[in-house]
Structure formats: structure tokens, C-alpha cells
N, C-alpha and C. Protein backbone atom coordinates (compact mmCIF):
# COMPACT_ATOMS: atom_id res chain seq x y z
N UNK A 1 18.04 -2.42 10.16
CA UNK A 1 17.50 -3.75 10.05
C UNK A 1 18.33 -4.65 10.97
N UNK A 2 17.73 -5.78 12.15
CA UNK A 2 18.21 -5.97 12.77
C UNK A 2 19.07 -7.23 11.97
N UNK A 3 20.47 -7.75 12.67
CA UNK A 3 20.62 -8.82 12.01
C UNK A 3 20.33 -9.93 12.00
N UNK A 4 19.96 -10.07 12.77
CA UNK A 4 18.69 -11.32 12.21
C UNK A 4 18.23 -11.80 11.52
N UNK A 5 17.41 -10.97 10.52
CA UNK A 5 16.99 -10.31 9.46
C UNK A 5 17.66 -10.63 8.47
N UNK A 6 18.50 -9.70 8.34
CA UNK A 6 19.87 -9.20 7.48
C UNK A 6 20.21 -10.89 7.14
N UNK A 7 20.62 -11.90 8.28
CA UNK A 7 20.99 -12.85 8.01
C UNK A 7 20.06 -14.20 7.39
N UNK A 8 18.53 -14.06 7.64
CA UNK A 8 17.90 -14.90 7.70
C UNK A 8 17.76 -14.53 5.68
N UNK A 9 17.52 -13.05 5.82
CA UNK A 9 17.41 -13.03 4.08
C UNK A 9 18.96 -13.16 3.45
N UNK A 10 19.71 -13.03 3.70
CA UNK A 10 21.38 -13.73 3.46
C UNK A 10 20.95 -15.16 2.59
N UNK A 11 20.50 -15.91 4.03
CA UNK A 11 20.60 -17.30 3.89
C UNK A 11 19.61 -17.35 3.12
N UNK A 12 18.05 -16.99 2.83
CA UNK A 12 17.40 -17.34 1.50
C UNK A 12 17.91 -17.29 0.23
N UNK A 13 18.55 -15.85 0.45
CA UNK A 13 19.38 -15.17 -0.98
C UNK A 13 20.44 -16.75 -1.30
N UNK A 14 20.86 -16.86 -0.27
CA UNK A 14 22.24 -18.39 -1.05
C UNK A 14 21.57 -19.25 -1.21
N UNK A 15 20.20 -20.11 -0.62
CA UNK A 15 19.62 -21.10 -0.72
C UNK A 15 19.38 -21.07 -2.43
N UNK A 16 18.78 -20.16 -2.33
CA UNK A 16 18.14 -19.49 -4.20
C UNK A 16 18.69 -19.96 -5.62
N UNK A 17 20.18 -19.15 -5.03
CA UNK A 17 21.50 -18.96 -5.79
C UNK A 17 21.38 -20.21 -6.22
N UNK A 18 21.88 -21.22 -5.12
CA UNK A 18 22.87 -22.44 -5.59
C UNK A 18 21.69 -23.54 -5.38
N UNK A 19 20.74 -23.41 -5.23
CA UNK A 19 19.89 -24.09 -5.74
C UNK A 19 18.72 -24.12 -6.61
N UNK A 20 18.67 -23.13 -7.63
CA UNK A 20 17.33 -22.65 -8.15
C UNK A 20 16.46 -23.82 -8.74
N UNK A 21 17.18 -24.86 -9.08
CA UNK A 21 16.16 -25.97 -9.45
C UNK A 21 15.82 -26.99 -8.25
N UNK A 22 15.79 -26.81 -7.22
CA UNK A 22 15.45 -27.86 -6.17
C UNK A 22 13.69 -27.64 -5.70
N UNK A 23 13.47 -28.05 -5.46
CA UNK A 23 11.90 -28.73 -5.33
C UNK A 23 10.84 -27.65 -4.56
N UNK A 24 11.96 -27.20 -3.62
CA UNK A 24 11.97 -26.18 -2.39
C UNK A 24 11.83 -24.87 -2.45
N UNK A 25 12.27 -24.73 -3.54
CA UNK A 25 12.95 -23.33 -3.69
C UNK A 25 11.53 -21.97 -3.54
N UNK A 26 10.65 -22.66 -3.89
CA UNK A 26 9.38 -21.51 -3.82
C UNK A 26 9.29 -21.10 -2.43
N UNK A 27 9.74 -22.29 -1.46
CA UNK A 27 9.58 -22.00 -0.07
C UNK A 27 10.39 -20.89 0.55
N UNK A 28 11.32 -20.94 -0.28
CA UNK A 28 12.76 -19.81 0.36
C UNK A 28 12.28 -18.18 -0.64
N UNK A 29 11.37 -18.58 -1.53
CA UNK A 29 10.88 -16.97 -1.86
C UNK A 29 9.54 -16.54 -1.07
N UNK A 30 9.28 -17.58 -1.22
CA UNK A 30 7.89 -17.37 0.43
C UNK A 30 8.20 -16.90 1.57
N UNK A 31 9.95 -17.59 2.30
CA UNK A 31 10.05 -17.25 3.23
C UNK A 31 10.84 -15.92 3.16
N UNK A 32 11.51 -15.66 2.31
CA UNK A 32 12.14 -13.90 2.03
C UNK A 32 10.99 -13.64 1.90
N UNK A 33 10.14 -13.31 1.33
CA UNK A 33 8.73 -12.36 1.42
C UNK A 33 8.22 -12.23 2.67
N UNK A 34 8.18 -13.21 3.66
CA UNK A 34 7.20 -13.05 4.85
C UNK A 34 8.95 -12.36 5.53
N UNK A 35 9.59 -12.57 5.66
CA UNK A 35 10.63 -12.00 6.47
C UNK A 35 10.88 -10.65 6.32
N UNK A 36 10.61 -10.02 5.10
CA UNK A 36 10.54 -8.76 4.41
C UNK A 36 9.18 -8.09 4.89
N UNK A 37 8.21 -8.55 4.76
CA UNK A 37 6.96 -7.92 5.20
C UNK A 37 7.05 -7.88 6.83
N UNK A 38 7.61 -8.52 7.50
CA UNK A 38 7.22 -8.46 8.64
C UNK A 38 8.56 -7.84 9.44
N UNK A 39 9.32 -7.16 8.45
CA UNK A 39 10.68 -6.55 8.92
C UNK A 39 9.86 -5.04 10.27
N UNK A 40 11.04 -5.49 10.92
CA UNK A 40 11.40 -3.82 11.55
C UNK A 40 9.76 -3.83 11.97
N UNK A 41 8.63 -4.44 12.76
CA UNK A 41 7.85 -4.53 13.36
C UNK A 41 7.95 -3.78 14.70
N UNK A 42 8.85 -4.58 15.54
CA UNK A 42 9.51 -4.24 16.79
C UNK A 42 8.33 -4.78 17.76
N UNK A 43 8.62 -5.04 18.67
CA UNK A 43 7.86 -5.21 20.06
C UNK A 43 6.65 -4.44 20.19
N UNK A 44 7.32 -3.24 19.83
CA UNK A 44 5.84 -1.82 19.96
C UNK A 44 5.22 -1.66 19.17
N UNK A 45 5.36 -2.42 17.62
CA UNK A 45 4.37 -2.08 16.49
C UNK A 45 3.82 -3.47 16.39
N UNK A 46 4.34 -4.24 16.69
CA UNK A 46 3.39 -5.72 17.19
C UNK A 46 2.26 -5.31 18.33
N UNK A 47 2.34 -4.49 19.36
CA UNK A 47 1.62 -4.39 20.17
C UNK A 47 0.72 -3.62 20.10
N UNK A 48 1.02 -2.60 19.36
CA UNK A 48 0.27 -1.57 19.04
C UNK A 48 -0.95 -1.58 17.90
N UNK A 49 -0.37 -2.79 16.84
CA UNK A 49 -1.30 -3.41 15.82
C UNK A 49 -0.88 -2.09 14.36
N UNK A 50 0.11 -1.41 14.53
CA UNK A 50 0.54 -0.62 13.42
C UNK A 50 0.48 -1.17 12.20
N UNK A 51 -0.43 -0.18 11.45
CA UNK A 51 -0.79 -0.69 9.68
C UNK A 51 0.27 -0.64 9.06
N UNK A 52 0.02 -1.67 7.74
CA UNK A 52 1.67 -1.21 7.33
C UNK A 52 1.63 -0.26 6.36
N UNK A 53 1.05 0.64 6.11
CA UNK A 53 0.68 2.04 5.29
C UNK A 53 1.10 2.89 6.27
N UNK A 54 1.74 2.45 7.48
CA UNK A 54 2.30 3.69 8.41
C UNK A 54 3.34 3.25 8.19
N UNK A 55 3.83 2.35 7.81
CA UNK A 55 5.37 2.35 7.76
C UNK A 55 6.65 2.71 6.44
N UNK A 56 7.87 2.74 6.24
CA UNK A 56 8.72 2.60 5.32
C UNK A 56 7.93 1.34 4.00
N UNK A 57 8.14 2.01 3.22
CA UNK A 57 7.31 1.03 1.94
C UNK A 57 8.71 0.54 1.89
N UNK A 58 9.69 0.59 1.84
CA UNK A 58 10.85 -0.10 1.02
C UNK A 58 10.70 -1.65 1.15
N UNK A 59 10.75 -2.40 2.72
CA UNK A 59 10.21 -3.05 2.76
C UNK A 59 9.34 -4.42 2.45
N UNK A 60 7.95 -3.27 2.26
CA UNK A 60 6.46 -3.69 1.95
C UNK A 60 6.67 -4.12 0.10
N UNK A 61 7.48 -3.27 -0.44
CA UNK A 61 8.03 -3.34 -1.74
C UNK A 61 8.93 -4.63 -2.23
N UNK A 62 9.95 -5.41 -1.12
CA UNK A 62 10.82 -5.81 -1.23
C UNK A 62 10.14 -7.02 -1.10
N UNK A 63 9.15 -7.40 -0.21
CA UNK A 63 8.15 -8.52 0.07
C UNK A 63 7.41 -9.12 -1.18
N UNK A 64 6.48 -7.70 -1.49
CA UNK A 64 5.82 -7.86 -2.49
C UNK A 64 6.71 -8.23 -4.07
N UNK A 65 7.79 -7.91 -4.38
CA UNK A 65 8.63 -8.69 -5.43
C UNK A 65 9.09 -9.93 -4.75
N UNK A 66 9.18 -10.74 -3.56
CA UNK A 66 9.10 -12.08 -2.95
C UNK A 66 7.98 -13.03 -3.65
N UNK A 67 7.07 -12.22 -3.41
CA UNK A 67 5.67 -12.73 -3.24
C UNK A 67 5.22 -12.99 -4.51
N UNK A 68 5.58 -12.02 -5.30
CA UNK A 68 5.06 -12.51 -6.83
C UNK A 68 6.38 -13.18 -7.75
N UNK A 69 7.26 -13.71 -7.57
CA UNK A 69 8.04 -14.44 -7.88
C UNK A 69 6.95 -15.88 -7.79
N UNK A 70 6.72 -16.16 -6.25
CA UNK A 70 6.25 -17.26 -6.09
C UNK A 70 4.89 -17.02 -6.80
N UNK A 71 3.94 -16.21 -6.54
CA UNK A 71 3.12 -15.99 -7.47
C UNK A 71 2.88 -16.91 -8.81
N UNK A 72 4.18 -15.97 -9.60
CA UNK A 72 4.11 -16.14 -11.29
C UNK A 72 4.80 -17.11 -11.22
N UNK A 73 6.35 -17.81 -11.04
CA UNK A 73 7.24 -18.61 -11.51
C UNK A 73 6.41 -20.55 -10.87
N UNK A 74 5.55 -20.18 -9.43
CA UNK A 74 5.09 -21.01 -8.93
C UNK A 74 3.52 -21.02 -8.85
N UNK A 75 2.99 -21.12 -9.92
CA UNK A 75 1.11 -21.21 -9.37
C UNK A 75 0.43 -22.12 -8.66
N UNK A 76 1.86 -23.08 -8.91
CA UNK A 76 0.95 -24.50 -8.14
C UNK A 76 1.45 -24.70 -7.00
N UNK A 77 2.51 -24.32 -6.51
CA UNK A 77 2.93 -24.32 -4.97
C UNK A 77 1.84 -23.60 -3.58
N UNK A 78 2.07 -24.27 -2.89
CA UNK A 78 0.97 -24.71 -1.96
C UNK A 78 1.14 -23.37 -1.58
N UNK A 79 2.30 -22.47 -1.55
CA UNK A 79 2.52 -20.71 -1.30
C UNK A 79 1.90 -19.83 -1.60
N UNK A 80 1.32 -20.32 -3.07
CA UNK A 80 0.82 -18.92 -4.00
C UNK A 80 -0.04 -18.23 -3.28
N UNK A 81 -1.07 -19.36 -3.23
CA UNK A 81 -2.61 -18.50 -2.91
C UNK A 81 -2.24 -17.51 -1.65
N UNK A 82 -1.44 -17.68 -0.64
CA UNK A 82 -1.17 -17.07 0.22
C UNK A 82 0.05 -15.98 -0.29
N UNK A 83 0.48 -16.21 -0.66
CA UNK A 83 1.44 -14.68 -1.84
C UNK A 83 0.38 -14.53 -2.20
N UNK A 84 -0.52 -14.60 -2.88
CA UNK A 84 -1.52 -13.28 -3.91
C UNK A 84 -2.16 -12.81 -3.07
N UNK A 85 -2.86 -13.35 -1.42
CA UNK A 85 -3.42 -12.26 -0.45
C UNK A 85 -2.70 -11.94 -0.01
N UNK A 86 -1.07 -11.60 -0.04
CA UNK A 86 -0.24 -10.86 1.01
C UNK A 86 0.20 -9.68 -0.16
N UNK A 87 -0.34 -10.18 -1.76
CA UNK A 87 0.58 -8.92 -2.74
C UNK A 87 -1.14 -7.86 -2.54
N UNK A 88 -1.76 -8.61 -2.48
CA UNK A 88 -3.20 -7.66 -2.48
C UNK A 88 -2.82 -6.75 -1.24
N UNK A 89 -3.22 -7.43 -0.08
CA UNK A 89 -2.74 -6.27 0.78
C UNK A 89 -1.55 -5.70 0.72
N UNK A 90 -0.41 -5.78 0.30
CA UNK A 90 0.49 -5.15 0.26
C UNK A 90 0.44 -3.68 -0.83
N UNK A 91 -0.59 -4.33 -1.65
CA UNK A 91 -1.02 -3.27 -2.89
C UNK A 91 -1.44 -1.93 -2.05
N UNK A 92 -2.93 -2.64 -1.74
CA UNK A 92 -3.40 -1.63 -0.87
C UNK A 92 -2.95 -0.77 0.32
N UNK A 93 -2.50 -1.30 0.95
CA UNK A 93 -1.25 -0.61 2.10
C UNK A 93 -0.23 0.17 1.17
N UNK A 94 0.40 0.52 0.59
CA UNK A 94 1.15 1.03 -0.30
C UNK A 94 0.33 2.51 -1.09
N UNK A 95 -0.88 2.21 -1.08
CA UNK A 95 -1.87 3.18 -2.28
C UNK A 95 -2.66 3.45 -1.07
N UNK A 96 -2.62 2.90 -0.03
CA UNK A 96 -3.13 3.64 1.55
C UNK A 96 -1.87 4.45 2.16
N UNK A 97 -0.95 4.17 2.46
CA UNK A 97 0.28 4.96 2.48
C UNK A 97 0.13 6.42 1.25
N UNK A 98 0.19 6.45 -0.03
CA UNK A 98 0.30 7.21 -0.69
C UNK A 98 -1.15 8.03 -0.38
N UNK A 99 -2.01 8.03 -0.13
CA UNK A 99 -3.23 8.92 0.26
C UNK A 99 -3.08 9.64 1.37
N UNK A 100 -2.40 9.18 2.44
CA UNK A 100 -2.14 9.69 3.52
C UNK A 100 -1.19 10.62 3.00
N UNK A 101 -0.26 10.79 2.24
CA UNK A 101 1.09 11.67 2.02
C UNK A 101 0.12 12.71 1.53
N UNK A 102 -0.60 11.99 0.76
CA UNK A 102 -1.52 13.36 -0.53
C UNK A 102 -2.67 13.98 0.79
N UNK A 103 -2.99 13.16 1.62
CA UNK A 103 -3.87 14.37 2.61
C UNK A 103 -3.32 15.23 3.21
N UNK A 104 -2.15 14.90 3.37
CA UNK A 104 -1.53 15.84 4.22
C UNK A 104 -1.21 16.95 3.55
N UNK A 105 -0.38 16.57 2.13
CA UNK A 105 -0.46 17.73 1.16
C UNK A 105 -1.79 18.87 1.04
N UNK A 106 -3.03 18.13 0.96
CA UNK A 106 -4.01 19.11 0.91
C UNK A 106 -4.13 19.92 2.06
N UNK A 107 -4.16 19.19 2.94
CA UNK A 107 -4.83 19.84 4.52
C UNK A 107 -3.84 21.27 4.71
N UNK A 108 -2.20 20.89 4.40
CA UNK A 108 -1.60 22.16 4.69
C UNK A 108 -1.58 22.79 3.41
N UNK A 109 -2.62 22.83 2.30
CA UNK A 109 -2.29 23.54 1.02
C UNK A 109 -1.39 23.68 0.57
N UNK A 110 -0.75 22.33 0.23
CA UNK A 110 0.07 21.96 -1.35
C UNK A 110 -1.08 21.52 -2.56
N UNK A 111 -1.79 21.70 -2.68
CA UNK A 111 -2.38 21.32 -3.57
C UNK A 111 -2.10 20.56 -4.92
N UNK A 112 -1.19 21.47 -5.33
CA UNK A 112 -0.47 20.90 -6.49
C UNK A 112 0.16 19.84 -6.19
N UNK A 113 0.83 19.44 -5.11
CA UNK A 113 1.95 18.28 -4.48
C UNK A 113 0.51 16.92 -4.09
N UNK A 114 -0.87 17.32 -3.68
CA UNK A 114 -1.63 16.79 -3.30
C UNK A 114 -2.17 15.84 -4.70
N UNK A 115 -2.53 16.95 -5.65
CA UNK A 115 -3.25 16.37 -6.62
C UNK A 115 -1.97 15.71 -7.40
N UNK A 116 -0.67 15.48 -6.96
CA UNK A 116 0.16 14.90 -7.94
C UNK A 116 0.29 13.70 -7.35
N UNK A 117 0.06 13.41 -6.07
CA UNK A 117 0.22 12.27 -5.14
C UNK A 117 -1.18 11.37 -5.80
N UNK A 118 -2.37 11.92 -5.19
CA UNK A 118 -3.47 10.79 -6.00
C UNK A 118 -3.59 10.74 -6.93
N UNK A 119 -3.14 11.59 -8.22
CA UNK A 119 -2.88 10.88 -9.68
C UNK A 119 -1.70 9.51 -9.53
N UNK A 120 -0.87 9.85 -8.98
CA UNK A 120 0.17 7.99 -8.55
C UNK A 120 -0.82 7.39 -8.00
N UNK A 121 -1.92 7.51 -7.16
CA UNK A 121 -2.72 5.89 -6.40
C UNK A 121 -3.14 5.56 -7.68
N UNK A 122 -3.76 6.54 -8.49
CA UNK A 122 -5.18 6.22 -8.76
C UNK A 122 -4.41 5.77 -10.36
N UNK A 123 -2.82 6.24 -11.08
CA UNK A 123 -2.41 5.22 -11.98
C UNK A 123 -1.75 3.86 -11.46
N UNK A 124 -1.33 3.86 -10.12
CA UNK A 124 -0.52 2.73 -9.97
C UNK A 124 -1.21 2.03 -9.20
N UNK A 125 -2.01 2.06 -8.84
CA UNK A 125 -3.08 1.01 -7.43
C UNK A 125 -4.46 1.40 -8.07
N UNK A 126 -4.89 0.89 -8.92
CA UNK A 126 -5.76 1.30 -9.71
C UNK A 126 -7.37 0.46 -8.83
N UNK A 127 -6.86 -0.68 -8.64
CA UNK A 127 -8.33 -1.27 -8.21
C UNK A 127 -8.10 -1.56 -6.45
N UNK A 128 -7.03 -0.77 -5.53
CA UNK A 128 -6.87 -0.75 -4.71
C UNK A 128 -8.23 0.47 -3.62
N UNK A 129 -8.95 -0.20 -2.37
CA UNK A 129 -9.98 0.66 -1.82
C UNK A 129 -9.36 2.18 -1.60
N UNK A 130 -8.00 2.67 -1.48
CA UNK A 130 -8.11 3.95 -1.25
C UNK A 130 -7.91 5.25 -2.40
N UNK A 131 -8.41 4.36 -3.84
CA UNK A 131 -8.54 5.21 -5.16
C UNK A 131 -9.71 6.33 -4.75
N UNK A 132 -10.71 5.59 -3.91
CA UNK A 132 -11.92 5.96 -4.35
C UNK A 132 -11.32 8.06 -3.42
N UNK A 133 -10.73 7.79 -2.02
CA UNK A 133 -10.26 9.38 -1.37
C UNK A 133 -9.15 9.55 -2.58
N UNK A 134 -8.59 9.19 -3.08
CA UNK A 134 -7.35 10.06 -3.97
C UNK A 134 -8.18 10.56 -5.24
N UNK A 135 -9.28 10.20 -5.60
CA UNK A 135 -10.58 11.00 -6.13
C UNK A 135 -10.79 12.29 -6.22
N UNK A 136 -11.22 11.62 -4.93
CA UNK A 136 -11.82 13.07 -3.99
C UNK A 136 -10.97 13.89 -3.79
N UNK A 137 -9.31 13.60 -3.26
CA UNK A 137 -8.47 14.80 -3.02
C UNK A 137 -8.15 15.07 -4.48
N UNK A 138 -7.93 14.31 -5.54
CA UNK A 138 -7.55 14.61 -7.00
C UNK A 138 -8.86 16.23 -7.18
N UNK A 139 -9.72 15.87 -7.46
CA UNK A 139 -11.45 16.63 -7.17
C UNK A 139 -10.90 17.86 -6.66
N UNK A 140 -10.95 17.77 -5.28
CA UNK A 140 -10.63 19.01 -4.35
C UNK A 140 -9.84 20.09 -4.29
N UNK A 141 -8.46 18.92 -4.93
CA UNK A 141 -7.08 19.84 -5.23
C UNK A 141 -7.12 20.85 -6.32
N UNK A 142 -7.84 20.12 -7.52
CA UNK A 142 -7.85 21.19 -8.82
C UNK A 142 -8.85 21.94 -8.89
N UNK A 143 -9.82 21.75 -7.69
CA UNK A 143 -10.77 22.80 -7.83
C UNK A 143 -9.61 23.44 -6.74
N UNK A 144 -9.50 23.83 -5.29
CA UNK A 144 -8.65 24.93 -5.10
C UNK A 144 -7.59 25.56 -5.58
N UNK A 145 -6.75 24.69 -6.78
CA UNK A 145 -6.30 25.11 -7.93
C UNK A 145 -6.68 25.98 -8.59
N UNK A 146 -8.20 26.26 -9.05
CA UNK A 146 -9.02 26.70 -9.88
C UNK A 146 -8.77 26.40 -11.06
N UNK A 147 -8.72 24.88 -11.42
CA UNK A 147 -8.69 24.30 -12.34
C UNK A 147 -9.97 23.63 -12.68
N UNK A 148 -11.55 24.25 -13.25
CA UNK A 148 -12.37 23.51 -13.16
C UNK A 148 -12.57 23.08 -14.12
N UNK A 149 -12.13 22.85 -15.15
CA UNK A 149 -12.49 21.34 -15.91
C UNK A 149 -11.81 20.19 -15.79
N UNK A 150 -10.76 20.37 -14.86
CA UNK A 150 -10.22 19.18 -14.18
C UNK A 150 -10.65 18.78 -13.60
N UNK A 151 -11.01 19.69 -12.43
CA UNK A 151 -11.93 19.20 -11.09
C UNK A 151 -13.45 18.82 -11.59
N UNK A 152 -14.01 19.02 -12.61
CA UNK A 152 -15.12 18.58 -12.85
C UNK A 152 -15.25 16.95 -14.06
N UNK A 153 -13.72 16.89 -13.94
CA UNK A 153 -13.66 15.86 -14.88
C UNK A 153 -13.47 14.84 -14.12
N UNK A 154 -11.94 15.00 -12.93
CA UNK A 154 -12.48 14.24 -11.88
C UNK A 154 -13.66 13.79 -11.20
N UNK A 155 -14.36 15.16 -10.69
CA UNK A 155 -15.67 14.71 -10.03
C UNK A 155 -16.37 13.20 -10.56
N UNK A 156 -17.09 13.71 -12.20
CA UNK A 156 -17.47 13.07 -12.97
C UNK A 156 -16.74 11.34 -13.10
N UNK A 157 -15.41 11.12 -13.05
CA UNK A 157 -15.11 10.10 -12.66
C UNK A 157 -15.73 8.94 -11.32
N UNK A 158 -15.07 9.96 -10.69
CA UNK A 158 -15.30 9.65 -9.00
C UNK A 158 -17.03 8.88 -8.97
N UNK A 159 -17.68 10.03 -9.47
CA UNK A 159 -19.08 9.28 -9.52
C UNK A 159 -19.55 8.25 -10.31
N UNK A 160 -18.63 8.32 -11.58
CA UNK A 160 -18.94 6.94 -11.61
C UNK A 160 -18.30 5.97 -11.66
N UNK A 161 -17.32 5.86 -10.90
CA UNK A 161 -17.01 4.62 -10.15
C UNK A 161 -17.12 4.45 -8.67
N UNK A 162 -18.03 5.54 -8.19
CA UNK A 162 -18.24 5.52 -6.44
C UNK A 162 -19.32 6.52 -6.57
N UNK A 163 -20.66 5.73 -7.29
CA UNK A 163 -21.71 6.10 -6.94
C UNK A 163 -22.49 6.24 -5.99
N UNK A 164 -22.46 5.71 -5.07
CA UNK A 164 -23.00 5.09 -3.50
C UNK A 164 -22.10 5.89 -2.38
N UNK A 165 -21.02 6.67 -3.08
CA UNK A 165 -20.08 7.60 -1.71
C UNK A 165 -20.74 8.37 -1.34
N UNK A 166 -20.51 8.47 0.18
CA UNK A 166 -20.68 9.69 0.96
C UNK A 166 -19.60 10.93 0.92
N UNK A 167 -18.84 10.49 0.24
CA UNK A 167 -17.03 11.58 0.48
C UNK A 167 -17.54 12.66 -0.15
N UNK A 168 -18.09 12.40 -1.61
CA UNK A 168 -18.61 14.04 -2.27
C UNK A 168 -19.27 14.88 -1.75
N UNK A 169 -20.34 14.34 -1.03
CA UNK A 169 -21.57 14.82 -0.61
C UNK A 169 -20.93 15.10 0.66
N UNK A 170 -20.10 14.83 1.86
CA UNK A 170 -20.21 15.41 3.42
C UNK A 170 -18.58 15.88 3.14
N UNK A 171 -17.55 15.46 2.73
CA UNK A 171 -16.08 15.79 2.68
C UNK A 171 -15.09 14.85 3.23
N UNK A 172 -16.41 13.87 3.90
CA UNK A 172 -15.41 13.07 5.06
C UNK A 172 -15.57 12.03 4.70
N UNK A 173 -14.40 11.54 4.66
CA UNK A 173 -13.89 10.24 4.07
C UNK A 173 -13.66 8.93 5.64
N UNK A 174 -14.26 7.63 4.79
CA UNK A 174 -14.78 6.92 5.84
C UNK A 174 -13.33 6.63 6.58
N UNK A 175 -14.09 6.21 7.98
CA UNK A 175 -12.62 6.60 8.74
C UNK A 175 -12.52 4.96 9.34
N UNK A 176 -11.27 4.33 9.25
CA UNK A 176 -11.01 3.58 10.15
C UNK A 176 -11.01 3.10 11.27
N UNK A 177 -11.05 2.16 12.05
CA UNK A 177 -11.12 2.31 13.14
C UNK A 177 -9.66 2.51 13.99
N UNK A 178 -10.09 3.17 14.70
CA UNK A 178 -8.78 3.46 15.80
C UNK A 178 -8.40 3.21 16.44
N UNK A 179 -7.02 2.98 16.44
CA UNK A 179 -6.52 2.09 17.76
C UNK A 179 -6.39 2.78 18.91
N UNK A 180 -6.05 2.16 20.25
CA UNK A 180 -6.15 3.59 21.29
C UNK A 180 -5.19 4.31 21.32
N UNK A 181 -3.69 3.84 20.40
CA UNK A 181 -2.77 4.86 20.71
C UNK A 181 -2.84 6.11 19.62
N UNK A 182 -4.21 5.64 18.65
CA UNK A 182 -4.37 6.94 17.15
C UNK A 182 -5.16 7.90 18.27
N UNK A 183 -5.74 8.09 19.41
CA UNK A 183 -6.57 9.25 19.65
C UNK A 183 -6.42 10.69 19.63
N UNK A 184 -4.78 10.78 19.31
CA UNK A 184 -4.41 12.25 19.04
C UNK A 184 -4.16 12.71 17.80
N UNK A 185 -4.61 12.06 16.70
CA UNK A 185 -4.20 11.64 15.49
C UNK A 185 -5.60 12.65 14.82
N UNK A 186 -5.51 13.26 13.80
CA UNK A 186 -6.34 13.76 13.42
C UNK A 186 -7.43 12.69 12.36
């Protein structure tokens, strides 16, 4: 972490401390949150437009307890509304991060390591968009398991809360768009 950083969240951290009742103070958990989320970017992941589900959650984690401070302790500060769309996406990026770990698990047959990964999206990011693939790999995994009343209990889920998917029916899960430096990217 560059120091910069290091110092700019320093100085929120003391602002905090020795002032927790001043008028301001939501501003200095606003501004540790955006300084935290937007850590360790670099020149090349600014340029490149890198999601933050590709990066270190620690972070994305450290933001998101910023963010809902001001959130909960502040509802009426002019911050919030903008903390609750930065904890949303931060949700989702986080439970998009964890799907990616669990595909990879499947693709090289961990299965078991796969279907243990989207049981975490799908208890901890519950109304986050990438429940609906940790489903499907939950689904997939315990059927190559040969676990089928799991895999059919999943299924049965999956459908009904993602009646309208294509993922059951073709395998392929809708794909993002790509940046030009993902073209070697499976």
C-alpha cells in the first residue's frame, strides 16, 4: 500500500479518534471508505478499467465497513445514499469475486472445493446478481459429485428463483463484456 494511502487513512483514523462528535465526522468515514475502495488501483488498473472482483477483497472489505458506518450511524448525511450504492456494489463484486474462485474450482474438477465456494455466495451475498451462476455451479458440482438429491434440490431452487435463465438449459453463463486486455481470458 502506497504511502499515501497509508497516510491519508492515518489522518482519517486521528480525525475520528479525537473528534467523534464534530459535525464532520461522517465525512472522514466517507472519505476512509472511498480511499479504501479505490486503494492499490495503479495507473494500469485505472486504464485498463479492472473490476474490482479481480482484485484483493481485503480492501473492498475495509471500504465497505467505511461505508456502512456512515450508512447506519449517519442516514441523514448527504454521504449515505452514496455509501449504500458503493456497499451494493461492493457486495456484488465480492460474491462476483467468490464465483470466479468456485469456477475455477469446477472447470479443473474440485468439485467439492467448487460446490463449497457457491454455498458462501449464495449464504453470504444472498440477493447479489452472481447467486443466480453459484446455482448453477452449486447444481453441477453435486451432480458430478453424484450427489443427486442435492443436485436436484439445487436445480429445483435455481428455477425458482431464475426462471427466465438460459444457464440450465445451454451451460453458459451470461458473459460480460470484455475489455480488450480480457481476450486471452477464457
Amino acid at each position: 500500500m502506497p504511502w499515501m494511502i497509508i497516510a491519508a487513512i492515518s489522518t482519517a483514523d486521528h480525525f475520528i479518534k479525537t473528534n467523534p462528535r464534530n459535525a464532520h465526522v461522517d465525512y472522514a468515514y466517507y472519505l476512509k471508505g472511498l480511499i479504501t475502495f479505490n486503494d492499490d488501483l495503479g495507473w494500469l488498473g485505472r486504464f485498463t478499467g479492472q473490476d474490482l472482483s479481480e482484485r484483493d477483497p481485503k480492501a473492498a472489505k475495509d471500504a465497505f465497513e467505511s461505508f456502512k458506518i456512515v450508512a447506519e450511524r449517519f442516514p441523514n448525511s448527504k454521504y449515505a445514499p452514496d455509501s449504500l450504492d458503493r456497499m451494493r456494489y461492493i457486495v456484488n463484486s465480492l460474491a462476483e469475486a467468490d464465483v470466479i474462485v468456485a469456477r475455477f474450482y469446477y472447470q479443473r474438477g474440485a468439485y467439492l472445493a467448487a460446490a463449497n465456494r457457491a454455498q458462501l455466495v449464495i449464504r453470504d451475498y444472498d440477493r447479489a446478481p452472481a447467486v443466480e451462476e453459484a446455482l448453477y455451479l452449486l447444481t453441477k458440482s453435486y451432480e458430478k459429485l453424484g450427489m443427486t438429491d442435492l443436485s436436484n434440490d439445487a436445480a429445483r431452487v435455481f428455477k425458482l428463483n431464475f426462471p427466465d435463465s438460459q444457464m440450465m438449459l445451454t451451460g453458459q453463463r451470461v458473459q460480460k463484456e470484455r475489455r480488450w486486455w480480457q481476450i486471452w481470458n477464457k
